[in-house]
Protein backbone atom coordinates (compact mmCIF):
# COMPACT_ATOMS: atom_id res chain seq x y z
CA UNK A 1 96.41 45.41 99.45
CA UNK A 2 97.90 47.51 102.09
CA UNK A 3 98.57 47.17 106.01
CA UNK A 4 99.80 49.10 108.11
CA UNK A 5 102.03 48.11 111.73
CA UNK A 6 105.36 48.34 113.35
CA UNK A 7 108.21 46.33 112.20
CA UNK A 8 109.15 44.00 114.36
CA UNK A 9 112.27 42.29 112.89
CA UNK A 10 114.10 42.31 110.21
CA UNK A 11 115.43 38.74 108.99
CA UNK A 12 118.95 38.44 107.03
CA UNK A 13 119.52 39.49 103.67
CA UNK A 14 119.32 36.33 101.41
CA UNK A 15 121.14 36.42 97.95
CA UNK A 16 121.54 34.18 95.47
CA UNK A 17 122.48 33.57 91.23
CA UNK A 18 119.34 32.51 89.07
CA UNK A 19 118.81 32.61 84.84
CA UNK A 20 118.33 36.41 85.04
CA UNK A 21 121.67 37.47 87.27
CA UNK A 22 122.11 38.02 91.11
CA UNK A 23 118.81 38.73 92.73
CA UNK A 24 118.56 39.97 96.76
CA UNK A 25 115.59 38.79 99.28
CA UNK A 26 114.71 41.08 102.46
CA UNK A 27 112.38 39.39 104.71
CA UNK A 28 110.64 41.57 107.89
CA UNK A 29 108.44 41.00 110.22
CA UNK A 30 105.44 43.66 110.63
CA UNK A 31 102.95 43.71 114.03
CA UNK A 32 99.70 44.72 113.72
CA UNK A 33 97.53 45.46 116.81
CA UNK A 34 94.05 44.99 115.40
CA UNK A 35 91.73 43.47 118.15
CA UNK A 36 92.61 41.96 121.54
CA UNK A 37 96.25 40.01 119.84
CA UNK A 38 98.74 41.41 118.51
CA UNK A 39 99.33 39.87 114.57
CA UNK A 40 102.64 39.36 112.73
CA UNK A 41 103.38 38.98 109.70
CA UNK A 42 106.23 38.35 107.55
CA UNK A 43 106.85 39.94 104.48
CA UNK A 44 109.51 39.88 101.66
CA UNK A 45 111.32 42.51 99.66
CA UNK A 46 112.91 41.79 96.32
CA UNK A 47 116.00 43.76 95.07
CA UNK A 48 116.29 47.79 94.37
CA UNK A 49 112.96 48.07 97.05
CA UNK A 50 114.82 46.41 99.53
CA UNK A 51 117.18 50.16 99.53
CA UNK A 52 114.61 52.11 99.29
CA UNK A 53 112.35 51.05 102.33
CA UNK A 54 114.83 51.47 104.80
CA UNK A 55 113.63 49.83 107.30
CA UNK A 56 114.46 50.12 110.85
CA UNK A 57 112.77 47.69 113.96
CA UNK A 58 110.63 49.65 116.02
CA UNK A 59 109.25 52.42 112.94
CA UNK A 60 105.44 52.36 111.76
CA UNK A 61 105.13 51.62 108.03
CA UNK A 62 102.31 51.51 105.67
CA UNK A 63 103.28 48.04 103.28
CA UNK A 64 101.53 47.82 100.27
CA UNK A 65 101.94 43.84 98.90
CA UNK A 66 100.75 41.02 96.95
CA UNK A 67 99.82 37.62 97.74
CA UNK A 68 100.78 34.59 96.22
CA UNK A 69 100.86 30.91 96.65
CA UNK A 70 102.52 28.32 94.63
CA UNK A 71 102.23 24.41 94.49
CA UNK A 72 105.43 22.26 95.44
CA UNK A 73 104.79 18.40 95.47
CA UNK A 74 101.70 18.43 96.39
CA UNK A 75 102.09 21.19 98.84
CA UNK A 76 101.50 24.83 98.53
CA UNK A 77 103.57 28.08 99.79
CA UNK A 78 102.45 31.51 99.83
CA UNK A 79 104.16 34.57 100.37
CA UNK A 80 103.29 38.40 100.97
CA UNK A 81 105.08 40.21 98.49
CA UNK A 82 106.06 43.92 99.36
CA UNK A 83 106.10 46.37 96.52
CA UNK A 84 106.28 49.83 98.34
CA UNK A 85 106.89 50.77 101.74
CA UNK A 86 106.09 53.93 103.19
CA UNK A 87 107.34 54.56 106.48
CA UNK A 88 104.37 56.80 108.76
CA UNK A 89 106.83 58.48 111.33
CA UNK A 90 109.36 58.36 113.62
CA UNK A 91 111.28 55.31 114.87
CA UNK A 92 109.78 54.10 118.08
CA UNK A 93 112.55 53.56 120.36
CA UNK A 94 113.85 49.80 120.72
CA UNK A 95 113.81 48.45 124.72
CA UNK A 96 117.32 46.23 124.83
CA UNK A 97 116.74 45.36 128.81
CA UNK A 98 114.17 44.83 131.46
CA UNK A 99 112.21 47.68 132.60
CA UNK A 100 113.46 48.30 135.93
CA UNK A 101 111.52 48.22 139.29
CA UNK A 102 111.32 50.97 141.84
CA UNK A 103 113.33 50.57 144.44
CA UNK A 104 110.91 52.40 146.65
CA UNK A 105 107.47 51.49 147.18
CA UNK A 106 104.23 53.73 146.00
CA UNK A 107 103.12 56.17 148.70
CA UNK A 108 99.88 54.92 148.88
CA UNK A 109 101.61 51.21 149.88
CA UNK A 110 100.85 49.83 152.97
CA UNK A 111 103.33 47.86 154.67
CA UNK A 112 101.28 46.80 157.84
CA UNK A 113 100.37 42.94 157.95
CA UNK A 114 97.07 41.54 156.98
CA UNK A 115 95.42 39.20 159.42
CA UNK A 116 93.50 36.93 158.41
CA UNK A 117 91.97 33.46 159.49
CA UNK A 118 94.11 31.29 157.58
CA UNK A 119 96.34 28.74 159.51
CA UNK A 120 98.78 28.99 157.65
């Protein structure tokens, strides 16, 4: 399957020891914009394809993945598994504060007071 969106976050490199050596876990989060909401969804890198997707927040990428659930005592997990990313162009840049206001308002604002019959 692929997908394509804008990554929204990138989540903390987890690493750990298991049978076959050291193994490294990249989790991101990728937007999509289909339809009136916005959908996220997080996804999960495994070792050497963590380096070579590169990912930045605020870039378009194309994520080609898996799907798969497993059972746990009774209840079941599943995870999107990305296997290649492919990033479709250049970083979007990343807002860090609050769009500012004009100070001044529009030309066509008028400041005269509305009357109305309202006692209050």
């Amino acid at each position: 399957m692929e997908i394509i969106g804008k990554v929204a976050q990138l989540l903390p490199l987890v690493t750990g020891q298991g049978r076959n050596g050291e193994w490294r876990k990249q989790e991101f989060v990728l937007e999509i914009a289909e339809g009136q909401f916005p959908k996220k969804i997080c996804f999960s890198l495994w070792g050497d394809k963590i380096d070579q997707a590169g990912l930045r927040v605020g870039e378009t990428a194309k994520v080609f993945f898996d799907l798969e659930s497993r059972e746990y005592n009774g209840r079941w997990f599943t995870e999107a598994k990305a296997w290649r990313v492919e990033k479709q162009g250049a970083a979007a840049p990343v807002q860090t504060s609050s769009p500012q206001m004009p100070s001044d308002p529009p030309a066509s604002f008028n400041a005269a007071p509305v009357e109305d019959d309202l006692p209050f």
